[in-house]
Protein backbone atom coordinates (compact mmCIF):
# COMPACT_ATOMS: atom_id res chain seq x y z
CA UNK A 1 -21.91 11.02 -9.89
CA UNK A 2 -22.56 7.70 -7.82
CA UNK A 3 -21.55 5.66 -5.45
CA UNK A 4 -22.36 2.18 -4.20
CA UNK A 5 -22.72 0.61 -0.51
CA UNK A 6 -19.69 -0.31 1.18
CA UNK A 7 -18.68 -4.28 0.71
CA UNK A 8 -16.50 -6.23 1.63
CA UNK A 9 -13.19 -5.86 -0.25
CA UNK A 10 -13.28 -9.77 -0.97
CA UNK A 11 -16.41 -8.59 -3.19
CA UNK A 12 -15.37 -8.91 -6.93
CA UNK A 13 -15.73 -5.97 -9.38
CA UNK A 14 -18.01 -8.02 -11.49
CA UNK A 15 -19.97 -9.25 -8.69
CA UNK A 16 -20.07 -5.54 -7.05
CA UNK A 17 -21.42 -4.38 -10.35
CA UNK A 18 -23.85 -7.05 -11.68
CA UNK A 19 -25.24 -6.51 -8.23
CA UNK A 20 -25.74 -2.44 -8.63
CA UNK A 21 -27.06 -3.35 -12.45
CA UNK A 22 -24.67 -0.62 -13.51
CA UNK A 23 -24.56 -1.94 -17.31
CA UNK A 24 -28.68 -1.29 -17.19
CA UNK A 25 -28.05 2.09 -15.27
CA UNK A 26 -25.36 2.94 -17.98
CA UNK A 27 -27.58 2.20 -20.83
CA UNK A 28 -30.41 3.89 -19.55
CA UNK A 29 -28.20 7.03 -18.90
CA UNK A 30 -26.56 7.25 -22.75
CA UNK A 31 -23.58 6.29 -20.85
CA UNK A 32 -20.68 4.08 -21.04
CA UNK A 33 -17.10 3.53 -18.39
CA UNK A 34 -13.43 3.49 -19.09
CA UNK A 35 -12.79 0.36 -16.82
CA UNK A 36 -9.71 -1.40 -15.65
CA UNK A 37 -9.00 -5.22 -16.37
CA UNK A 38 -11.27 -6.31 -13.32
CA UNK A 39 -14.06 -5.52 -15.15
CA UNK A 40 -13.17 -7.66 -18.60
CA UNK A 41 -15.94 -9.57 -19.49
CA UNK A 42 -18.76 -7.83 -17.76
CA UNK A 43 -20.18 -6.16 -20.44
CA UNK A 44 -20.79 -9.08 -23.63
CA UNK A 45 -22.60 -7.47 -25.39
CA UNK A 46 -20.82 -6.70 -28.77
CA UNK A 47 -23.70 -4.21 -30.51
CA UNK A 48 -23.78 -2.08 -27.59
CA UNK A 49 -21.32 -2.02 -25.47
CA UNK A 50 -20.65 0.36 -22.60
CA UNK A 51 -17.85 -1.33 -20.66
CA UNK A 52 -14.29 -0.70 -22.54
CA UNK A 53 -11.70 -2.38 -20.54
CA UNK A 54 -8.42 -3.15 -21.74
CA UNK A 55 -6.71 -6.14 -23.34
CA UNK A 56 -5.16 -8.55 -21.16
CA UNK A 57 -1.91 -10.59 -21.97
CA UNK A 58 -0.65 -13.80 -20.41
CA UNK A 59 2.63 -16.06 -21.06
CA UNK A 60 0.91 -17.92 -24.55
CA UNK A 61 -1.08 -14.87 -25.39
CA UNK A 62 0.96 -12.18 -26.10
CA UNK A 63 -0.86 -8.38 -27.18
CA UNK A 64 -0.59 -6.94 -30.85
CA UNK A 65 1.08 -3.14 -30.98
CA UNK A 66 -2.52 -2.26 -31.74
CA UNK A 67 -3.84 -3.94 -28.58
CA UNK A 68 -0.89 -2.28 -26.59
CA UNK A 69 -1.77 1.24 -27.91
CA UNK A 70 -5.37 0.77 -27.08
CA UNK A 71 -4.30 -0.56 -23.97
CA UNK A 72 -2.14 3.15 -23.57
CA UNK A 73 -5.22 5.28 -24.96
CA UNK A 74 -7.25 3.70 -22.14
CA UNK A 75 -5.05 4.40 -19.36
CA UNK A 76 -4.77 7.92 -19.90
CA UNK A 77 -8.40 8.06 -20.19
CA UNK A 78 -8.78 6.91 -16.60
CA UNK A 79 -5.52 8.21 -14.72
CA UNK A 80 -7.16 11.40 -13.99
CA UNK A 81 -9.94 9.31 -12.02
CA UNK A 82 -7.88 6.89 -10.45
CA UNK A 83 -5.79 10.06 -9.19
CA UNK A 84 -8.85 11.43 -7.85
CA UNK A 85 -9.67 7.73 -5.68
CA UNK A 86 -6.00 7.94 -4.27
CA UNK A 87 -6.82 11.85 -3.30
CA UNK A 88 -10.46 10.54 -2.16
CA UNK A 89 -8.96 7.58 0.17
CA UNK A 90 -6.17 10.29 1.76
């Protein structure tokens, strides 16, 4: 388990993590992260990736039932750790 220095909440997740290397520290580990959408686009690399975060939908782009079920599959990956932050910040 880690944790990084306290920011400033204005800091960006992609900022916050590009700053803490964590894509090196991940690869280095064997490792990869369920992440939420604040982290799309972090991780480019399409061989060997290690940052899954969802797919994101807007008014012209609208998801396929496939991305919507991987969208599902991801969530209940990471509810049990966002549970634990909310238990963390009580």
């Amino acid at each position: 388990m880690w944790t990084s220095a306290a920011r400033p909440s204005r800091t960006h997740d992609n900022t916050a993590a590009r700053h803490d290397h964590i894509l090196a520290h991940l690869r280095a580990a064997g490792l990869g992260a369920l992440a939420d959408l604040g982290f799309r686009g972090l991780d480019n690399d399409v061989l060997d990736r290690v940052i899954v975060a969802g797919f994101h939908t807007s008014r012209t782009h609208k998801l396929t039932p496939g991305q919507k079920t991987a969208n599902r599959v991801l969530a209940v990956g990471r509810a049990p750790v966002e549970h634990g932050f909310a238990h963390l910040k009580n």
